[in-house]
Every structure is written in structure tokens, then in C-alpha cells.
C-alpha atoms as a PDB file:
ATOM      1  CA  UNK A   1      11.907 -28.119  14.147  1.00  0.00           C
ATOM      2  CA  UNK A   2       8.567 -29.563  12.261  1.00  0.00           C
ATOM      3  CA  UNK A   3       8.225 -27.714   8.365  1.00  0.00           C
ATOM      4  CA  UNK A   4       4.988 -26.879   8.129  1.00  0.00           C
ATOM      5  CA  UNK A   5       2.485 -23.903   7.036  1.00  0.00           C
ATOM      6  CA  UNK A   6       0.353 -21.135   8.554  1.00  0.00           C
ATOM      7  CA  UNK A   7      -2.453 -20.627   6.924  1.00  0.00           C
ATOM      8  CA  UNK A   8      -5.418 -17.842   7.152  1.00  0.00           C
ATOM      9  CA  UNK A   9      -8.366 -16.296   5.049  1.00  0.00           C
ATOM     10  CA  UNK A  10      -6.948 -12.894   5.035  1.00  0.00           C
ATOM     11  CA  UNK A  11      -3.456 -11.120   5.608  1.00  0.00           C
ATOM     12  CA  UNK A  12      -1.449 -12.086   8.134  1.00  0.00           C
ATOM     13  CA  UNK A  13       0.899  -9.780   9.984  1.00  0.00           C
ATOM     14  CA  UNK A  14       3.134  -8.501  13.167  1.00  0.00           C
ATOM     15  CA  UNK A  15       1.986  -5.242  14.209  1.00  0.00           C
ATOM     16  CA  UNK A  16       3.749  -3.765  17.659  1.00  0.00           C
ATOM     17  CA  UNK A  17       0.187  -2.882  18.701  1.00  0.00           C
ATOM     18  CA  UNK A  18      -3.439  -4.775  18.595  1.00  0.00           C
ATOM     19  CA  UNK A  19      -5.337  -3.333  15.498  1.00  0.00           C
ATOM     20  CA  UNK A  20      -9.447  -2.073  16.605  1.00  0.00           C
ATOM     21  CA  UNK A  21     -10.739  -1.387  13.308  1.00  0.00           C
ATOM     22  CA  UNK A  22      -8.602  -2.300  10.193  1.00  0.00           C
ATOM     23  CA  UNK A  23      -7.138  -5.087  10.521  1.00  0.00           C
ATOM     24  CA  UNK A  24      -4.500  -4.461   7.201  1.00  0.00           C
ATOM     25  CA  UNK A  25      -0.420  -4.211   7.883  1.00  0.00           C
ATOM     26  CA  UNK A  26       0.221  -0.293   8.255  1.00  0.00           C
ATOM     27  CA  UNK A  27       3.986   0.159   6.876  1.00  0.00           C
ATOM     28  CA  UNK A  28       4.228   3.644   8.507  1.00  0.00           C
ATOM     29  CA  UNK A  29       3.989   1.955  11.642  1.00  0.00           C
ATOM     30  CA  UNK A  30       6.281  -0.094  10.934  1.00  0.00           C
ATOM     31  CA  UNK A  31       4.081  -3.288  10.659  1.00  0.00           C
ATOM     32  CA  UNK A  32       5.385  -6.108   8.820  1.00  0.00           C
ATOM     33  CA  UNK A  33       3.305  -8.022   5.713  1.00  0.00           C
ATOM     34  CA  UNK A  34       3.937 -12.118   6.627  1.00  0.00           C
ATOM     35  CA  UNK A  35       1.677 -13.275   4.250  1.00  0.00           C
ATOM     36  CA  UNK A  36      -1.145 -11.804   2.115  1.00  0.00           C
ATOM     37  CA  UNK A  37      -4.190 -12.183   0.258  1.00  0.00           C
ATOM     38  CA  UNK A  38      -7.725 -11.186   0.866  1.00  0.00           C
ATOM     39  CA  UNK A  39      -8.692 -14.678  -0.781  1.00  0.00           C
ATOM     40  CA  UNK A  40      -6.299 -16.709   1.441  1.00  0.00           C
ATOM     41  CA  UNK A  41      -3.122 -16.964   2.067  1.00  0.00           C
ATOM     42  CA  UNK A  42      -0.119 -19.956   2.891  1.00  0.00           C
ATOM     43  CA  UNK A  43       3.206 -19.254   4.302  1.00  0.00           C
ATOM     44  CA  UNK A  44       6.075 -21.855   5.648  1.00  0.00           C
ATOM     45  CA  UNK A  45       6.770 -21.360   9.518  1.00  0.00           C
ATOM     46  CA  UNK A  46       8.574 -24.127  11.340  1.00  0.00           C
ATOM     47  CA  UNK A  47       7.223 -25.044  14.792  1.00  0.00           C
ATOM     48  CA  UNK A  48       9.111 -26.070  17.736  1.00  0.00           C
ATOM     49  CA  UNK A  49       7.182 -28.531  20.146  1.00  0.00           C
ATOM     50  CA  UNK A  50       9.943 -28.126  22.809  1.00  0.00           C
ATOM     51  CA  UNK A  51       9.974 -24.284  22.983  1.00  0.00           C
ATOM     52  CA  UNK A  52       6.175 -24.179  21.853  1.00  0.00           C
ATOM     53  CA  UNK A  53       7.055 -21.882  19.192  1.00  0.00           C
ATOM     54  CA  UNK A  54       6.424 -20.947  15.466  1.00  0.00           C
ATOM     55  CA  UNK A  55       9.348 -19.864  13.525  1.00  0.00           C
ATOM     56  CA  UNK A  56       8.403 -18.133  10.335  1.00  0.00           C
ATOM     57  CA  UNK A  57      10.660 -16.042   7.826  1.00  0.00           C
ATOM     58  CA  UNK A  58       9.277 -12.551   6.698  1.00  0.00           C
ATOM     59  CA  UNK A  59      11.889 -12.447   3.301  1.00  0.00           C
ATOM     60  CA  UNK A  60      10.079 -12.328   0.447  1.00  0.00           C
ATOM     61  CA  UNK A  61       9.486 -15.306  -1.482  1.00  0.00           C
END
């Protein structure tokens, strides 16, 4: 595993379904808040090259 970051604009999130209008984490759906900020926003993820995957923790910091 490679420590590195994932990095956006805006809010990042998992949502079980693809959002069509607003395009914020919805916790009655059960969506889960990775990273926010509607000025930016940084979070650690570690990315496997062998699996091609990014590993990131959702804990709060």
C-alpha cells in the first residue's frame, strides 16, 4: 500500500445510489460523509497498484 491523499473541491462521499440533483451526503439514506468542505477538502486513502484500489478510512479524524 502507497499513503497518499484524495483530494476534491467539494464533499466527498459513498452514497448506495448515483445522486441527480444534490450532490450533498443524505444521512437518512444512509450515505456516508468521507471528507467535507464546500472550499476543499483532503483526506488520507492508501492505494493499492496491485489490486487497483483506494483504501480510505471513514473514522473521524
Amino acid at each position: 500500500m502507497e499513503k497518499g491523499l484524495i483530494q476534491s473541491g467539494r464533499t466527498i462521499f459513498w452514497s448506495r445510489k448515483k445522486k441527480k440533483l444534490f450532490f450533498l451526503p443524505d444521512p437518512t439514506l444512509d450515505d456516508i460523509k468521507i471528507a467535507g468542505g464546500m472550499n476543499g477538502c483532503v483526506k488520507e486513502a492508501n492505494l493499492c497498484k496491485s489490486c487497483n484500489k483506494i483504501v480510505v478510512d471513514i473514522a473521524d479524524e
